[in-house]
N, C-alpha and C. Protein backbone atom coordinates (compact mmCIF):
# COMPACT_ATOMS: atom_id res chain seq x y z
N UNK A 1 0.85 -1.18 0.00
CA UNK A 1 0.00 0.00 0.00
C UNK A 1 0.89 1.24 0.00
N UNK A 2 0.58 2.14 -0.96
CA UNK A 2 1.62 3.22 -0.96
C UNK A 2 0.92 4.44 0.28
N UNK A 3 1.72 5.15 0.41
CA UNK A 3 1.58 6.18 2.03
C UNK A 3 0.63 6.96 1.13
N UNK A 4 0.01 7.69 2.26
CA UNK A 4 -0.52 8.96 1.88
C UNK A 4 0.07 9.90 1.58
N UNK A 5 -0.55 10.79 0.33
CA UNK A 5 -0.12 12.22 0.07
C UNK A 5 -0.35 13.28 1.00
N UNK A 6 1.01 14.23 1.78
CA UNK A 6 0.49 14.93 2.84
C UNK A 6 0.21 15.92 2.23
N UNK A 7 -0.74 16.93 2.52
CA UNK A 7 -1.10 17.75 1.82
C UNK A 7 0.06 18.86 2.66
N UNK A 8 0.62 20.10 2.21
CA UNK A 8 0.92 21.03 2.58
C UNK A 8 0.03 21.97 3.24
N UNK A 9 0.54 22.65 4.67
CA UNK A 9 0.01 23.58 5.41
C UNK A 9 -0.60 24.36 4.29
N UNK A 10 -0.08 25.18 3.72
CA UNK A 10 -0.55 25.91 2.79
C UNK A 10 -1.15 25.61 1.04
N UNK A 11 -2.53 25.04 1.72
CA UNK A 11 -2.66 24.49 -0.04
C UNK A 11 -3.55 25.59 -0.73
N UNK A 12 -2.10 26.68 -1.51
CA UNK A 12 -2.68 27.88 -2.14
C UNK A 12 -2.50 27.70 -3.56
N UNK A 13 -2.73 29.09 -4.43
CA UNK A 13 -1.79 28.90 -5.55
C UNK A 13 -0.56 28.86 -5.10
N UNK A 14 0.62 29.20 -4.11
CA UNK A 14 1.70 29.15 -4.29
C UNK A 14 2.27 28.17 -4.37
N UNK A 15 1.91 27.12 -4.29
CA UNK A 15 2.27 25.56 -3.84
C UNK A 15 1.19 24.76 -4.99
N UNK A 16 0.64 25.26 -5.62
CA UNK A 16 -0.48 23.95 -6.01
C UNK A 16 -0.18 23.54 -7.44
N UNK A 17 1.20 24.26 -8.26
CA UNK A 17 2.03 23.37 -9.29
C UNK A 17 2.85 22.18 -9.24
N UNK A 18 3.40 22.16 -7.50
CA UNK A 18 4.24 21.33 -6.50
C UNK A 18 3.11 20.01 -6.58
N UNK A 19 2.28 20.42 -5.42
CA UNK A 19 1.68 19.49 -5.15
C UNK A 19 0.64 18.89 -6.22
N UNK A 20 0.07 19.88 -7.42
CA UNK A 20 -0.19 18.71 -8.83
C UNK A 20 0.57 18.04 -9.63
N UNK A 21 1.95 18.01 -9.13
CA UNK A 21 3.08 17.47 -10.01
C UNK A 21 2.99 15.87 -8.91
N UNK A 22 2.58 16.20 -8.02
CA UNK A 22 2.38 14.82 -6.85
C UNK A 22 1.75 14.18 -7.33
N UNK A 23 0.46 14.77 -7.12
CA UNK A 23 -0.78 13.90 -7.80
C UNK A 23 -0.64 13.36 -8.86
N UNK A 24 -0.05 14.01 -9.98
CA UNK A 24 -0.13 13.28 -11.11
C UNK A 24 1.37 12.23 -11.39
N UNK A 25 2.45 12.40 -10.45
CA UNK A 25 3.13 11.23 -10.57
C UNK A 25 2.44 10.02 -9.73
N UNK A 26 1.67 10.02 -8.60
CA UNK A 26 0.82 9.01 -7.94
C UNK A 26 0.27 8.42 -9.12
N UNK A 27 -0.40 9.01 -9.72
CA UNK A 27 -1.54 8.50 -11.00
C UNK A 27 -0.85 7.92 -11.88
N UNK A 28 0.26 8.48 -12.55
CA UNK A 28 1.09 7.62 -13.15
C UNK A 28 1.94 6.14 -12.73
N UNK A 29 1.55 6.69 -11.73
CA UNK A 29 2.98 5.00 -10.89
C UNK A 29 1.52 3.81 -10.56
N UNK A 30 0.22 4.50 -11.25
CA UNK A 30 -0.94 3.66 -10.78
C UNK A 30 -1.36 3.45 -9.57
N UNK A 31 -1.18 4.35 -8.65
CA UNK A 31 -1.63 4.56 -7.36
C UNK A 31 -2.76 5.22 -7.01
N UNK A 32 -3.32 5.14 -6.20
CA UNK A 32 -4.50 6.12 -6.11
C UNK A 32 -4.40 7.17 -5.03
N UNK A 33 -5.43 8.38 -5.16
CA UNK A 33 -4.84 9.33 -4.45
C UNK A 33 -5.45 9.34 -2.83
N UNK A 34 -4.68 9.23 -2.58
CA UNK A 34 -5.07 9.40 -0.91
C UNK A 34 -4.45 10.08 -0.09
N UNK A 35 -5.01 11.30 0.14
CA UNK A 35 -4.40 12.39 0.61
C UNK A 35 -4.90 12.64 1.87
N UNK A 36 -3.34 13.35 3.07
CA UNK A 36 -3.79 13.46 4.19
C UNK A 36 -3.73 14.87 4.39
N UNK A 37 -5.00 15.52 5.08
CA UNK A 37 -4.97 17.17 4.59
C UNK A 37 -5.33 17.48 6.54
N UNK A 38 -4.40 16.69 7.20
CA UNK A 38 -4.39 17.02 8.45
C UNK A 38 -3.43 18.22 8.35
N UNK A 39 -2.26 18.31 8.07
CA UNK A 39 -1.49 19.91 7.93
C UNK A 39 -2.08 20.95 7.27
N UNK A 40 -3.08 21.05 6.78
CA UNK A 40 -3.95 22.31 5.92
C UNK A 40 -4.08 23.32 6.85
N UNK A 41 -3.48 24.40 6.82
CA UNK A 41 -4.09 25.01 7.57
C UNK A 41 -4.46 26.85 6.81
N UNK A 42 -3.92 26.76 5.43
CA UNK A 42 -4.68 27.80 4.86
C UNK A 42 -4.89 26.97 3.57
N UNK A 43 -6.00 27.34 3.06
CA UNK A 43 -6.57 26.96 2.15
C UNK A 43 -7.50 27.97 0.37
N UNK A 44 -7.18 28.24 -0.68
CA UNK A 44 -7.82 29.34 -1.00
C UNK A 44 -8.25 28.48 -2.34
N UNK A 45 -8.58 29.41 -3.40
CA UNK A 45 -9.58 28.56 -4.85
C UNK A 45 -8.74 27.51 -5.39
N UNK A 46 -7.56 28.27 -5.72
CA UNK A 46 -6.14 27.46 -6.00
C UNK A 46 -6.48 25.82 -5.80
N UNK A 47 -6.50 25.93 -4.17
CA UNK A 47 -6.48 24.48 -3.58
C UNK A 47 -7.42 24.17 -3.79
N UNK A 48 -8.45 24.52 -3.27
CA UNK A 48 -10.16 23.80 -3.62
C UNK A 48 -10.06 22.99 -5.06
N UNK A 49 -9.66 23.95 -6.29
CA UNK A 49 -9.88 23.54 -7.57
C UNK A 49 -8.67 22.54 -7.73
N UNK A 50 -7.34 22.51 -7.37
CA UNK A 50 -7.16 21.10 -7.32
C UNK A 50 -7.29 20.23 -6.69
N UNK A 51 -7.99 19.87 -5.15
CA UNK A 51 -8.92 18.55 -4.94
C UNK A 51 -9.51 18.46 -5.93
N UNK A 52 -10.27 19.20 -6.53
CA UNK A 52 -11.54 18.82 -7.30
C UNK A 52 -11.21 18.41 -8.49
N UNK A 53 -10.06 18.73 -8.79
CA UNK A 53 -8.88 18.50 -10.18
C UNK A 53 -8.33 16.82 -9.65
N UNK A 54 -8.22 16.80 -9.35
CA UNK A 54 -7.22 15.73 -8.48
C UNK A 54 -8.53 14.57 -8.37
N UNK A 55 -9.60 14.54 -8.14
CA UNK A 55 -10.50 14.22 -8.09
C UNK A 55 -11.05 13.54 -9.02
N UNK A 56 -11.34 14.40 -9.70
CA UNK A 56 -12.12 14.18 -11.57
C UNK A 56 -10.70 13.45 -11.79
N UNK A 57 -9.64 13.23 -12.18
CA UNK A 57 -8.15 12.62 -12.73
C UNK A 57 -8.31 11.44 -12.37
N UNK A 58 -8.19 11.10 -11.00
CA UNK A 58 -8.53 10.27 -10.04
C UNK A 58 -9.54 9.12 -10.82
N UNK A 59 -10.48 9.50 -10.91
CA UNK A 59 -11.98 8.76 -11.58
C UNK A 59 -11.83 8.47 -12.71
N UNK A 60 -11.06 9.13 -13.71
CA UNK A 60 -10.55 9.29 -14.76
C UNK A 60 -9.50 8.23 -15.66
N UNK A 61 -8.84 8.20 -14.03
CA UNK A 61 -7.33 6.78 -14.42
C UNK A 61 -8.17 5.75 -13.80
N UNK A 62 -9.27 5.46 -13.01
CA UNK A 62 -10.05 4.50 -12.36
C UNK A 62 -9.18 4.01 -11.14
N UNK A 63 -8.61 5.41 -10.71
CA UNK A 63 -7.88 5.40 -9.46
C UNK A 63 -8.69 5.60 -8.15
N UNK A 64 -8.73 5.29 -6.91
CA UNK A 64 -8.81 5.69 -6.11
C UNK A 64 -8.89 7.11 -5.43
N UNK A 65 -9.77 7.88 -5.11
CA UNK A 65 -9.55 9.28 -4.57
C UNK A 65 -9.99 9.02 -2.75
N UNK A 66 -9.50 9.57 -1.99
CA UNK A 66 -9.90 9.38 -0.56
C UNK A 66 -8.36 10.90 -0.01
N UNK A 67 -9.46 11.84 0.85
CA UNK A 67 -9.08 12.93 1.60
C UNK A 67 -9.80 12.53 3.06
N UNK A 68 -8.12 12.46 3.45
CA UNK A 68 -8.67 12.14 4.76
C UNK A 68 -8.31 13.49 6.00
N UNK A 69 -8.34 13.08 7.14
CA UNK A 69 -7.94 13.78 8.54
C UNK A 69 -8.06 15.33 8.03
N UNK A 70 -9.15 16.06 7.34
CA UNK A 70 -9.15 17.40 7.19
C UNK A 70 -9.10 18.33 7.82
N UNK A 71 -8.37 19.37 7.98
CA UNK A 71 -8.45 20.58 9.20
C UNK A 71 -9.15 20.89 9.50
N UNK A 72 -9.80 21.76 10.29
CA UNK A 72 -10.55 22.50 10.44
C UNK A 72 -10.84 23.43 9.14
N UNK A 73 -9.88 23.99 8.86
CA UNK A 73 -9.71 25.12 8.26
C UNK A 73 -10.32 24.76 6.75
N UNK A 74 -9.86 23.88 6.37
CA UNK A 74 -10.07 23.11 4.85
C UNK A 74 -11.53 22.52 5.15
N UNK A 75 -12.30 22.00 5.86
CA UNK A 75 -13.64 21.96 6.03
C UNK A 75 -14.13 22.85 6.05
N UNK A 76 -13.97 24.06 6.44
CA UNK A 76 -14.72 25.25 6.73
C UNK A 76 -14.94 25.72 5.28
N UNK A 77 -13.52 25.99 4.55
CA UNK A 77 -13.38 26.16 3.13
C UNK A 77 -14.59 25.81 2.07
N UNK A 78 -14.54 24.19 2.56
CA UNK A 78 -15.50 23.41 1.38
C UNK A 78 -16.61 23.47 2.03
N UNK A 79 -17.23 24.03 3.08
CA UNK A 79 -18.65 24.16 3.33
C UNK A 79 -18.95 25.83 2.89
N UNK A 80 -18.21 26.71 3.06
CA UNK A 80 -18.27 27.68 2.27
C UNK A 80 -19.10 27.57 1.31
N UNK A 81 -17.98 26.83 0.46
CA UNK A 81 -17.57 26.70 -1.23
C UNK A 81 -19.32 25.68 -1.53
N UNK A 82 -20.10 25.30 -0.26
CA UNK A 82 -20.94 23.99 -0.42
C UNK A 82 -20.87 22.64 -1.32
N UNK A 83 -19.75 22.89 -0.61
CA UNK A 83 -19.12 21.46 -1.02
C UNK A 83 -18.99 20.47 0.54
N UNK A 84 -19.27 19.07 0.04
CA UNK A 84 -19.33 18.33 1.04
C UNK A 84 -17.87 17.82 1.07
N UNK A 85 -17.06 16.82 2.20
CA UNK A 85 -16.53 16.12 2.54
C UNK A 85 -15.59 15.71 1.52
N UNK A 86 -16.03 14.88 0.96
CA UNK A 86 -15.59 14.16 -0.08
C UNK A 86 -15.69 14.69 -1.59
N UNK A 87 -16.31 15.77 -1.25
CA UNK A 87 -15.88 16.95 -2.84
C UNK A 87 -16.98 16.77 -3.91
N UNK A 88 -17.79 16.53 -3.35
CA UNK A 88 -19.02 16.12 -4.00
C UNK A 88 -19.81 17.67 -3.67
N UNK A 89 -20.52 18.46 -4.80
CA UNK A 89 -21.39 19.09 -4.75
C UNK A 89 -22.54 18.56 -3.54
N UNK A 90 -23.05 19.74 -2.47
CA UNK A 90 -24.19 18.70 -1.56
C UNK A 90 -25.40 18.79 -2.29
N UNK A 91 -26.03 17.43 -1.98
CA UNK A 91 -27.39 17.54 -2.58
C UNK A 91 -27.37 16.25 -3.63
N UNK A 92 -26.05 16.36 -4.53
CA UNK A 92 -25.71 14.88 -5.20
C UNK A 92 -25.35 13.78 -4.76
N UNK A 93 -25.66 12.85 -5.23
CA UNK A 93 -25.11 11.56 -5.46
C UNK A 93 -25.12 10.79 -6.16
């Protein structure tokens, strides 16, 4: 089982060419993404739109997606944004 992807404290634009260069070597080595977004502790569109990037890819390679141990801060974000948990628009399924 390969480790989890830690997410960076700061998942902004300043960081989110870094950390999609992650994701998409995971996807390539045929892994699925499983990311730990317990260090999040700022969060802005940047980041949102690549979970959600990371996500759709994910489904895409018929990989695995799973975000786990979320901050505070990064929940707050995606209930904002009304987005649930698992990055799903609420209301769908």
């Amino acid at each position: 089982m390969t480790p989890a992807i830690e997410l960076p404290a700061e998942l902004t634009i300043y960081n989110a060419a870094a950390t999609g260069a992650l994701f998409a070597a995971r996807l390539a080595e045929g892994g699925d993404l499983d990311l730990d977004a317990s260090a999040v502790t700022e969060v802005d569109a940047a980041g949102i739109q690549l979970l959600l990037a990371g996500r759709r890819h994910a489904a895409a390679w018929e990989r695995g997606f799973s975000l786990r141990h979320a901050s505070t801060e990064l929940q707050s974000a995606l209930v904002l944004l009304g987005l649930s948990f698992d990055g799903m628009p609420e209301g769908t399924q």
